[in-house]
Structure formats: C-alpha cells, structure tokens
Protein backbone atom coordinates (compact mmCIF):
# COMPACT_ATOMS: atom_id res chain seq x y z
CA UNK A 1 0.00 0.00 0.00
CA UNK A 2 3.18 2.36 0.27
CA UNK A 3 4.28 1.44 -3.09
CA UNK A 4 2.08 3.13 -5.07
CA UNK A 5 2.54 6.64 -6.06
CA UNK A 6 1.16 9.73 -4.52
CA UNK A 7 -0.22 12.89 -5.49
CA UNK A 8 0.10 14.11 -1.73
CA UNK A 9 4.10 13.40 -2.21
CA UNK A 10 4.30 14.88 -5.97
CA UNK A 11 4.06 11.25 -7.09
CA UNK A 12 6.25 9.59 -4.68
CA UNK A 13 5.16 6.53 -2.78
CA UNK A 14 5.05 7.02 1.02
CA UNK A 15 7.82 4.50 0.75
CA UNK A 16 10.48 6.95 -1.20
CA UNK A 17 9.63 9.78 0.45
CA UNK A 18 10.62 8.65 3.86
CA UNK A 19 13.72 6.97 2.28
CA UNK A 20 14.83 10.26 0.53
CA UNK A 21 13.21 12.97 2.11
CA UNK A 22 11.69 12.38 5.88
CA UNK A 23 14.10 13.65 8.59
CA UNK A 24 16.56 14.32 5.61
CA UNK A 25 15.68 17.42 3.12
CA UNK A 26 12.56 20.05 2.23
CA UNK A 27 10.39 18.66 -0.29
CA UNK A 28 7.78 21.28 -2.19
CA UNK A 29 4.81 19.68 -3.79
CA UNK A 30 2.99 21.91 -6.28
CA UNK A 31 -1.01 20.83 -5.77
CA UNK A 32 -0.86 18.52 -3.09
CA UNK A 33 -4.34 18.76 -1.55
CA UNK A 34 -6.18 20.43 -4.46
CA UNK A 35 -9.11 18.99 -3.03
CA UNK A 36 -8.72 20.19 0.25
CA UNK A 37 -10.14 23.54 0.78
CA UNK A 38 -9.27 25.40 3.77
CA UNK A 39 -12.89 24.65 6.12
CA UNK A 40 -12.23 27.70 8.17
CA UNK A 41 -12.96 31.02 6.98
CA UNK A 42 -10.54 33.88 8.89
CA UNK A 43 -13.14 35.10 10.93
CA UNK A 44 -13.91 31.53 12.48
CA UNK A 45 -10.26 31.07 13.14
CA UNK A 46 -10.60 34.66 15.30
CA UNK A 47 -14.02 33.19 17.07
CA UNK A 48 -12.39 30.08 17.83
CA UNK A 49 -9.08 32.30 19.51
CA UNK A 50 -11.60 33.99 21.33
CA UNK A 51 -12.77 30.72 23.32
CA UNK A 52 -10.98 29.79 26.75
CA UNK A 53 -10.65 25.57 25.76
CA UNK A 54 -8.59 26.57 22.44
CA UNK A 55 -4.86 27.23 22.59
CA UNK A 56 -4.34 30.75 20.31
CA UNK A 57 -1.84 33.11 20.21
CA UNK A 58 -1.35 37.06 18.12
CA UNK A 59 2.17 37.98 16.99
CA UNK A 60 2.19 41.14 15.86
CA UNK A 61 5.13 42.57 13.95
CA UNK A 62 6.52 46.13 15.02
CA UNK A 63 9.69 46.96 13.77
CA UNK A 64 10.15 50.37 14.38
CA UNK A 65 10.12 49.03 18.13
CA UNK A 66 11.87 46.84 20.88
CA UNK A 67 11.03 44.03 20.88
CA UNK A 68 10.15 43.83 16.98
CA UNK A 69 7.77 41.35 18.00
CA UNK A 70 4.95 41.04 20.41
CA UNK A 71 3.34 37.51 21.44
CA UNK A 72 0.30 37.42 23.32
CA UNK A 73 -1.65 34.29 24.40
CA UNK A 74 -5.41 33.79 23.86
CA UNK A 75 -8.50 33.34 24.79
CA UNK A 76 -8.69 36.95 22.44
CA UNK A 77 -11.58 38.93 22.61
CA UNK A 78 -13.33 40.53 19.38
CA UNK A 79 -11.93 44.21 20.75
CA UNK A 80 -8.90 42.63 20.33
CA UNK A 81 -8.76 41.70 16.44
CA UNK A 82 -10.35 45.14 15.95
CA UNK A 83 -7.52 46.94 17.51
CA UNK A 84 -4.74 45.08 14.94
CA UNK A 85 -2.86 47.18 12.29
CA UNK A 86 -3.47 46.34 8.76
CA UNK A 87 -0.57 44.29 8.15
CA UNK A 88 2.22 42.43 10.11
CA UNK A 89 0.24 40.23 11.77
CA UNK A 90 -0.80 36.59 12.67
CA UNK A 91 -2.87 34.34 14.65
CA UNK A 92 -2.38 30.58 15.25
CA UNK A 93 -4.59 28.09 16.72
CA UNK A 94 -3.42 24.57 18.19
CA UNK A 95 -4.50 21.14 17.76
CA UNK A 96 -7.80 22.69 15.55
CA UNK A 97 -8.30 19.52 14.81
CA UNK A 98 -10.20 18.76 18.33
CA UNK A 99 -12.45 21.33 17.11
CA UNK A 100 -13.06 21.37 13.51
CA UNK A 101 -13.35 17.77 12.16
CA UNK A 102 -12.27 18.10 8.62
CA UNK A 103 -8.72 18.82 10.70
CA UNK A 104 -9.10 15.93 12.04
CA UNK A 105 -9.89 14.03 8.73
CA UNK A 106 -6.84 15.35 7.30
CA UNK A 107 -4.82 13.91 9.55
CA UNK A 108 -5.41 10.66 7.76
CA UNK A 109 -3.75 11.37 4.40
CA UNK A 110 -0.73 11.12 6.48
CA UNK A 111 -0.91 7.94 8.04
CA UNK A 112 1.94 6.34 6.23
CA UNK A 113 3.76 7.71 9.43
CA UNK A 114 2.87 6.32 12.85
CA UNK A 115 0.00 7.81 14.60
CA UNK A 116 2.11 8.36 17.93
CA UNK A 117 4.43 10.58 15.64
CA UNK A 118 1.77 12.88 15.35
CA UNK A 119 0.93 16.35 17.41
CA UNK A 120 -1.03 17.94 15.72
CA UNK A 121 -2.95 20.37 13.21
CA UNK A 122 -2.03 24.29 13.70
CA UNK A 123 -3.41 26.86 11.49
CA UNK A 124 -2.25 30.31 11.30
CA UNK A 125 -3.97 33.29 9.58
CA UNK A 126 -1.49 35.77 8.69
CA UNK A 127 -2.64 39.70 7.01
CA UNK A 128 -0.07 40.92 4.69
CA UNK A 129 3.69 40.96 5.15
CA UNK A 130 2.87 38.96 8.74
CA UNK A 131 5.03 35.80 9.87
CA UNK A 132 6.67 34.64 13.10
CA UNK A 133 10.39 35.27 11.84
CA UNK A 134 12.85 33.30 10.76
CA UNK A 135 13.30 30.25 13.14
CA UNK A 136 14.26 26.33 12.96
CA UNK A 137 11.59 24.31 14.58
CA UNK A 138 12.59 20.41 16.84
CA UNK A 139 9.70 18.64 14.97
CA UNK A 140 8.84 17.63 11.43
CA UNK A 141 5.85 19.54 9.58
CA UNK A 142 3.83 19.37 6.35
CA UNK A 143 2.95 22.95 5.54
CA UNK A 144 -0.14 23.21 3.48
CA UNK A 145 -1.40 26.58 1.88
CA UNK A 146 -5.35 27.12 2.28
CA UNK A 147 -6.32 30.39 0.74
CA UNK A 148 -4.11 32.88 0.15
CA UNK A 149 -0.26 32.94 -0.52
CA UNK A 150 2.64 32.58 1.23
CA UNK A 151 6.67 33.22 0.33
CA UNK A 152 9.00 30.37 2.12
CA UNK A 153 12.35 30.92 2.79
CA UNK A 154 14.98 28.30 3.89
CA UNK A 155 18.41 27.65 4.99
CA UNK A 156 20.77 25.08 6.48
CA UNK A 157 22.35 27.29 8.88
CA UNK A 158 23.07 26.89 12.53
CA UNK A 159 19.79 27.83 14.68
CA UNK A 160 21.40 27.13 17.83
CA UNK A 161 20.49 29.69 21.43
CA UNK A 162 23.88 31.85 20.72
CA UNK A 163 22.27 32.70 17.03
CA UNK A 164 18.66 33.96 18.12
CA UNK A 165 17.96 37.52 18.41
CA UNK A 166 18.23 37.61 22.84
CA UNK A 167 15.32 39.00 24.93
CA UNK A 168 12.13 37.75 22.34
CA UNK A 169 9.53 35.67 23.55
CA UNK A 170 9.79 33.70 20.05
CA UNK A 171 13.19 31.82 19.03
CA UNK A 172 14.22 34.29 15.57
CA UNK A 173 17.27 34.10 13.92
CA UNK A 174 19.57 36.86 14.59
CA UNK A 175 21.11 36.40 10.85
CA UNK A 176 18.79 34.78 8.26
CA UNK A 177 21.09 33.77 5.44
CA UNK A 178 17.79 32.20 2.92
CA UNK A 179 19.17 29.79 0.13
CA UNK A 180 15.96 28.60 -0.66
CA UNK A 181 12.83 30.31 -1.96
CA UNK A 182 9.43 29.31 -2.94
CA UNK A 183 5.83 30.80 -3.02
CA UNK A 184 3.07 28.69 -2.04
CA UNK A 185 -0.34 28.93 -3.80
CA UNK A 186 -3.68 26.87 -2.56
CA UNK A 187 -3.24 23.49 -2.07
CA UNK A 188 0.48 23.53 -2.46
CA UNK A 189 2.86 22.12 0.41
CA UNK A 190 6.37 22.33 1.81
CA UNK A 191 7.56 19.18 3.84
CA UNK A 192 10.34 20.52 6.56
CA UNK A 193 12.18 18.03 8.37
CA UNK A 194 13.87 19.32 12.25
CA UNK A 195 16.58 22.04 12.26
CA UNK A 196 15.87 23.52 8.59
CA UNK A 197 15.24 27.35 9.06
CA UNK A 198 12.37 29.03 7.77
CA UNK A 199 10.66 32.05 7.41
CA UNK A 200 6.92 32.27 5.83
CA UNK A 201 5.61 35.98 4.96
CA UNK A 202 2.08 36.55 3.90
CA UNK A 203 1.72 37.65 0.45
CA UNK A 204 -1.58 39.49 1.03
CA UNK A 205 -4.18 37.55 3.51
CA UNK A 206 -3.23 34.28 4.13
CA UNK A 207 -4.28 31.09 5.61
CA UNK A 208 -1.20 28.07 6.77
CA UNK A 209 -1.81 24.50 7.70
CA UNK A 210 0.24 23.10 9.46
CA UNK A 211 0.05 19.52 10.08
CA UNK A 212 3.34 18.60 12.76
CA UNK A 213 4.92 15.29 13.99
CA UNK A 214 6.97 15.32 17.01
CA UNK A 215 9.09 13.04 18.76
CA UNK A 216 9.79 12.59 22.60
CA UNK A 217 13.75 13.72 23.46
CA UNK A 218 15.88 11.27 24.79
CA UNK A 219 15.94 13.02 28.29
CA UNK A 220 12.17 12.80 28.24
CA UNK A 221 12.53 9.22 27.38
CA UNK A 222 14.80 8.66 30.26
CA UNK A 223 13.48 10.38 32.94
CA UNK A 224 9.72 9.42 32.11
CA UNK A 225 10.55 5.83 32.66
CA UNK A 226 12.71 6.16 35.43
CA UNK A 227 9.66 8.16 37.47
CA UNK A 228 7.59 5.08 36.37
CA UNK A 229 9.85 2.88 37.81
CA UNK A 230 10.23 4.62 40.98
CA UNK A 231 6.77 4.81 41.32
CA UNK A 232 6.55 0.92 41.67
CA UNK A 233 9.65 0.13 43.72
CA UNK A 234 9.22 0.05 47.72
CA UNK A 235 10.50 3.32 49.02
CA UNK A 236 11.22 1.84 52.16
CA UNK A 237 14.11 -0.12 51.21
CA UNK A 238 17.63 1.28 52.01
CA UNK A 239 21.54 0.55 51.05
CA UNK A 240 22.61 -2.15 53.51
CA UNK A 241 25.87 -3.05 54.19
CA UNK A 242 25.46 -5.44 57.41
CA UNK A 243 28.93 -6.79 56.32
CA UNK A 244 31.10 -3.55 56.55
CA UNK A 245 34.41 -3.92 57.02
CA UNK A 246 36.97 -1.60 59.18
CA UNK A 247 38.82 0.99 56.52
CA UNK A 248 42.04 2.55 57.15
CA UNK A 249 40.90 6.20 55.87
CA UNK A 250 36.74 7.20 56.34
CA UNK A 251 36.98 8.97 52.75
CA UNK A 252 37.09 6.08 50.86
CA UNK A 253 34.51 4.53 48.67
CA UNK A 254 35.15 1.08 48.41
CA UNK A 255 34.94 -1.42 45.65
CA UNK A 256 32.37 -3.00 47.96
CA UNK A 257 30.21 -0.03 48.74
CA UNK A 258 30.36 0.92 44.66
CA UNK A 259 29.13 -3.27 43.87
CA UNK A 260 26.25 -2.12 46.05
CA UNK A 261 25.31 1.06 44.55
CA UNK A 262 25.72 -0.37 40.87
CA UNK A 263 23.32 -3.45 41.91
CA UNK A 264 20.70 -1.08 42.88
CA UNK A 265 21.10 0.77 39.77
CA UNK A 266 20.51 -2.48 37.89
CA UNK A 267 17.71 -3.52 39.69
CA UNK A 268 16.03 -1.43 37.32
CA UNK A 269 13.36 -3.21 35.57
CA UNK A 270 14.69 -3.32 31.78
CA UNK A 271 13.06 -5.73 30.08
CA UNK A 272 11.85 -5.26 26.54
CA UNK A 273 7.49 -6.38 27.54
CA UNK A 274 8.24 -3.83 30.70
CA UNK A 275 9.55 -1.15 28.60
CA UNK A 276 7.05 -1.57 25.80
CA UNK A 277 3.85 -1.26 27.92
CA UNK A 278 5.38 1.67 29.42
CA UNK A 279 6.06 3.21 26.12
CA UNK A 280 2.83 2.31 25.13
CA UNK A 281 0.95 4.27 27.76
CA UNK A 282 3.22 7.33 27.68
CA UNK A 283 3.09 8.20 24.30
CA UNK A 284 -0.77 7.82 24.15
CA UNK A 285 -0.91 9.61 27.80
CA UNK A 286 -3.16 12.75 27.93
CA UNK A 287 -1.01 15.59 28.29
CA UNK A 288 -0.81 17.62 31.62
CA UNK A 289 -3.67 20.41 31.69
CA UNK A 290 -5.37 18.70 28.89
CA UNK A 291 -8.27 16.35 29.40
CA UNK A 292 -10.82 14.15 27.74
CA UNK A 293 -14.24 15.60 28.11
CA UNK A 294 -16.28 12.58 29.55
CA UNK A 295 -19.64 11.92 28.18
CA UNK A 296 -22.39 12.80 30.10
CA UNK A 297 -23.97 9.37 31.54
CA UNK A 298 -22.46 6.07 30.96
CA UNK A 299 -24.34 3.40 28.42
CA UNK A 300 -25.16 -0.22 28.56
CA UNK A 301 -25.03 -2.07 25.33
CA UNK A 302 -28.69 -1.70 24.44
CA UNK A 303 -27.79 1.98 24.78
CA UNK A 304 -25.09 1.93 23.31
CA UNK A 305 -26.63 0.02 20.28
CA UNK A 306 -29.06 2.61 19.83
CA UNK A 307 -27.07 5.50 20.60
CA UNK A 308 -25.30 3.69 17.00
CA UNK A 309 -28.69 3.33 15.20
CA UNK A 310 -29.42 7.07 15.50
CA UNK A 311 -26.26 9.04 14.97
CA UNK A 312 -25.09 6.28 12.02
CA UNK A 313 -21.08 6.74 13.02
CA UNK A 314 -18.72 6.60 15.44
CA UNK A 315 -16.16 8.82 16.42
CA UNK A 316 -12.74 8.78 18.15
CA UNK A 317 -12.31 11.59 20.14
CA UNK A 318 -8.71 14.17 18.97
CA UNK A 319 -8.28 14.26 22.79
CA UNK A 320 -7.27 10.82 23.02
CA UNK A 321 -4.23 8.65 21.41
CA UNK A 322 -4.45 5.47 20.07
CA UNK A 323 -1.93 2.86 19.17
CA UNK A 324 -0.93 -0.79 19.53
CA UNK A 325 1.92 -3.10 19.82
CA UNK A 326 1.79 -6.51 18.74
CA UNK A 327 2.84 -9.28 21.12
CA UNK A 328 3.88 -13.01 20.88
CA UNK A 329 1.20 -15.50 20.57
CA UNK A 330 -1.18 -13.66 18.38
CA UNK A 331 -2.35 -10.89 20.82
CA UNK A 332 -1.91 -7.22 20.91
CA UNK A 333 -1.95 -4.16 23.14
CA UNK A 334 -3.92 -1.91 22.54
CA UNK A 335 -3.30 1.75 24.17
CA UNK A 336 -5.73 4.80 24.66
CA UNK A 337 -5.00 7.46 26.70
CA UNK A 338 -2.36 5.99 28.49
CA UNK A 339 -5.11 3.13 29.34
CA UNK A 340 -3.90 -0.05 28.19
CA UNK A 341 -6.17 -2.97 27.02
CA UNK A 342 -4.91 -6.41 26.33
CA UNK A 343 -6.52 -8.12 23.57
CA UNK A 344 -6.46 -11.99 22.54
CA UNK A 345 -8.65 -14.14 20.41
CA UNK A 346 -11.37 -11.85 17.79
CA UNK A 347 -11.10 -8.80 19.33
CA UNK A 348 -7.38 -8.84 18.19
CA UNK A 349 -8.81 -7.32 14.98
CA UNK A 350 -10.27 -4.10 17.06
CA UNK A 351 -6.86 -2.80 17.37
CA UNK A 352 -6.15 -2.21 13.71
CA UNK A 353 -9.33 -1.03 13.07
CA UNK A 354 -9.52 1.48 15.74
CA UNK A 355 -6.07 3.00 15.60
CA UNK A 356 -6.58 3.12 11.60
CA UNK A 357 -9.46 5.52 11.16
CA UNK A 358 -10.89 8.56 12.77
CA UNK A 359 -14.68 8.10 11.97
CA UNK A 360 -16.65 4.69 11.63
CA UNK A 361 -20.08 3.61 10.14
CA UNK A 362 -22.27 2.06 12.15
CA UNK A 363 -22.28 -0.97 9.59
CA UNK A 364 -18.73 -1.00 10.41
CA UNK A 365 -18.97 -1.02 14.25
CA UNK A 366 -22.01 -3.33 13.81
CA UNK A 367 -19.54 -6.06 12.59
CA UNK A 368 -16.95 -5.85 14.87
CA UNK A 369 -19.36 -6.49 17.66
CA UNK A 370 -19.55 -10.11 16.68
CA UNK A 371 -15.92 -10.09 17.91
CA UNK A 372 -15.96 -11.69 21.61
CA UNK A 373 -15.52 -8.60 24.03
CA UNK A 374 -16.11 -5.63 21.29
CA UNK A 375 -18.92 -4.26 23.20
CA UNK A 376 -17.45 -4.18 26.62
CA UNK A 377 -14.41 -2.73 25.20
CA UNK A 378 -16.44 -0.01 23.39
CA UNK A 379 -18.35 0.80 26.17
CA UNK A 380 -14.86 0.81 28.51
CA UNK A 381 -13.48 3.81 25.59
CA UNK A 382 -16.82 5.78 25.63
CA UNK A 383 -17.26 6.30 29.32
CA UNK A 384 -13.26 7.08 29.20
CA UNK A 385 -14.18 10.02 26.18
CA UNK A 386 -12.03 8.73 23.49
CA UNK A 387 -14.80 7.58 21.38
CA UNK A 388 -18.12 9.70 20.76
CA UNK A 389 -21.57 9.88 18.97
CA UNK A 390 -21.23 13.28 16.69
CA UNK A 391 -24.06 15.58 17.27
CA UNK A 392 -26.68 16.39 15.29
C-alpha cells in the first residue's frame, strides 16, 4: 500500500519519500491537496481564539520598536482583532483539529507515518507581510497553503540559542542567510524536516496549515521511565551493608560499597514487555492540563446500540491517542490514553481497526461487535471520552 505513487508526495510513494526525504531534506509539492479547501474562513479562526478551551496566540510585527515582535496568548476577545494594524500580523490556533473535524480528517492522508508521531494540526492566519520570523523548529511539519499565498524561505544554517535575536519571547534568527525560496499557492505544500530554518511571509491575507509530527527527546525518554519505575519500587528499602568492614581512611569509597550502589542501579526493571507497555501508555498519555471531556452518563449495550442506530457513526475523540503493539502468541496491546487494554482471540482485529481511522459507520462497528468482548471494550473507551456519537 506504500508502493504506489502519490499525489500528496508529488508522485512519490510514502515508501520513497521517507527513504529520501523524511528527517533528511525540504520537499515542495505543487497541488498537493487540491481537493482540500481550507474549512475555516478567517473570521472563524478569530471566534475560535476567542474561546478559553482553544490554545491561540497574536504575533504582531513592530519593527520600528523593541522588541520587533509582540506575542500574546489567547483566549482573544473581538476588541482585540479590531484593535490590529493592517498588516504584520498573525494568529495561530493549536491542535484545531479537536475542534473542527475536517482537521481531524486530514490527519489521515498522512498515516503512512505512525499515529504516535503525530501532534497535531495548527493553522495560522497571517494579514499581509505577517510571519513569526525566521526560526528552525525540533519537529517535522507538512505545511499546506489554504487560501491565500505565502513566500517560504529556507536555509541550512546553525539555529542554535547563541544565534537567536536575545530577549524575544519567540526563538528568531539573529542572521537569516535564505538559500531557498518558494511561493506557495492553494493546495500547495512544503515538507520541513527538524533544524531547517524558515521564514513564511504573507503575500496578502493568508491562511497556513500546518500539520506537525513530534518526537519525545531522549531526556524525556529517560526520565519518564525512570519516574515510572520509581513509582513501583518500595521506598522503604535502604543501602545495607550489614557486612562492613573496618577501613584505614573514612573517605574512601570502596569497591564494595560501589558493587552495592551499581546493583541497585541495575535492579532497574529493563526488560523489553516492561519497557514496551510503558512506552505504550506514555506516548498515548493525555497531556498535563489537557483532558478528555467525559460523556455525560455512561451506556449499557442496548444503549449503546441505539445511541449507534441514531447518529449512524462513530467517532474517536482528537483528545485521546491510540496505538498498539503486537505481542507473541497472536495478541496485541492496545493503548488509549495511556489506558492499556490487552486483547487476545477476535477482538485482536479491534486494534487495527480502531487506531486506523478517525470516523466509523455504524455498519462498520455493527460487525466488529460479533468479535468476543467488542462491546465491553467499546463501552470501557466511551465512558473514558475517546470515542463519541457526533451531534446532530
């Protein structure tokens, strides 16, 4: 299925383009999403900055003063958008794909790369001549123009702390050298991999998608799993060293003492089915101050059933993960949420189909209920929030 080519990738298979191009170089595809009009207008992307669940923020541009630019962080209100100059300015709103579901649609067309991989949808409106500076970004991101245009400018150079411009509350290059240029129309997209420096100016009013992938650090890696261990050894248990031995000098550590120390170290549970269910559960985790909105009463299967019947679809919810590992034996784990559910026999197959797809039909979810356990296992992710019924 990755071997096929793609007019998302300028007619590259998902295959080639991660061999040449993910993590690697810039790619520019010319129509990528021709069919994918931008489904919020300017004036919705204000209204949604306005509300207190949504994660917004204005950069205005003022380069006549110090600091050239000025961040603020939403919820905006409309007095707010009215009091903006004419040009030099943008706002960007986070994860819009928890709020408007053709973002969360779009997501799909990328699922050639792992679902825990991805953040999430940002879109920026920006009025004329308005950007966020030059400035190298730690994640990969598919850029996609919705209405409007755009100029992109790259380069290669170093984007490390002693090159920013000191004392902004945004992380500009102090000396953008471009060596790249290219000007995005509708539908066109610009592939960045981590450390490439860019700098996007709005040719007139103009709308960005940005659809980003991030990956954990390694010291976020490490010190995530080491708090989970912790968490589960006894706290009550001390270095012991019944058989200490007279030293000639009380400064020395001895060999002894160091065997100890190291064996504790190494007690650390390390084991490739301990470190996968842990991985599992992080990178699905809700993120602190985030939350999955709960439904209102739980259902029984009858309820649940119906609940089907009338809305014809199924939802999973953008506030929850999902992803699965495979294990020995035929089974698989399947992770929402940080909530981990073991699966053998049938309901093997739920795992796939879940993590796969965003929206369901009810002839779809009507199947998988002949699997052994579907039902409960449903019911288990509604009353959690990471599946829904859409309304009306």
């Amino acid at each position: 299925m990755y071997d096929h080519p793609l007019p998302l990738l300028g007619g590259l298979s998902a295959a080639e383009f991660l061999r040449d191009y993910w993590q690697k170089r810039p790619l520019l595809v010319r129509a990528a999403l021709p069919d994918f009009p931008c489904p919020i207008s300017p004036e919705e992307l204000a209204g949604l900055a306005c509300e207190d669940e949504v994660e917004s923020r204005l950069i205005v541009q003022q380069p006549d003063q110090q600091p050239p630019w000025q961040v603020r962080h939403g919820p905006f209100s409309e007095a707010d958008f009215l009091a903006l100059p004419e040009r030099q300015w943008t706002v960007l709103v986070q994860e819009i794909n928890k709020h408007v579901p053709d973002f969360a649609l779009l997501q799909q067309r990328f699922d050639f790369i792992p679902n825990w991989r991805l953040d999430d949808v940002m879109v920026s409106y920006a009025a004329d001549q308005g950007g966020v500076g030059p400035h190298a970004d730690n994640y990969d991101v598919f850029l996609i123009q919705g209405a409007g245009r755009r100029r992109w400018q790259l380069s290669e150079q170093d984007a490390g702390p002693d090159r920013l411009i000191p004392g902004l509350p945004l992380r500009v290059l102090a000396d953008f050298q471009p060596q790249q240029e290219y000007i995005l129309e509708a539908g066109d997209m610009l592939y960045l991999p981590p450390g490439v420096v860019h700098d996007g100016v709005a040719l007139g009013d103009s709308t960005t998608i940005s659809v980003g992938f991030r990956a954990p650090n390694q010291v976020e890696l490490l010190s995530a799993y080491l708090a989970d261990c912790l968490a589960s050894m006894d706290g009550e248990r001390f270095y012991e060293d019944p058989d200490l031995a007279p030293q000639s000098n009380p400064g020395a550590i001895t060999p002894a003492a160091l065997n100890k120390v190291a064996t504790i170290i190494r007690s650390l549970p390390l084991d490739d089915a301990r470190i996968s269910e842990w991985f599992g559960s992080f990178i699905t985790d809700v993120r602190p101050g985030h939350y999955l909105p709960e439904p209102e009463a739980p259902l029984d299967a009858p309820g649940f059933a119906a609940q089907l019947q009338q809305h014809g679809e199924l939802w999973r919810s953008e506030y929850a993960r999902f992803a699965y590992i495979e294990q020995a034996g035929g089974r698989r784990q399947l992770f929402v949420a940080g909530e981990v559910y073991p699966l053998e026999g049938a309901l093997v197959q739920a795992a796939p189909l879940l993590c796969g797809q965003r929206r369901f039909s009810a002839a779809e979810i009507e199947q998988a209920l002949a699997w052994p356990g579907m039902m409960a296992l449903l019911l288990s992710l509604h009353q959690l929030g990471a599946i829904y019924f859409p309304s009306p």
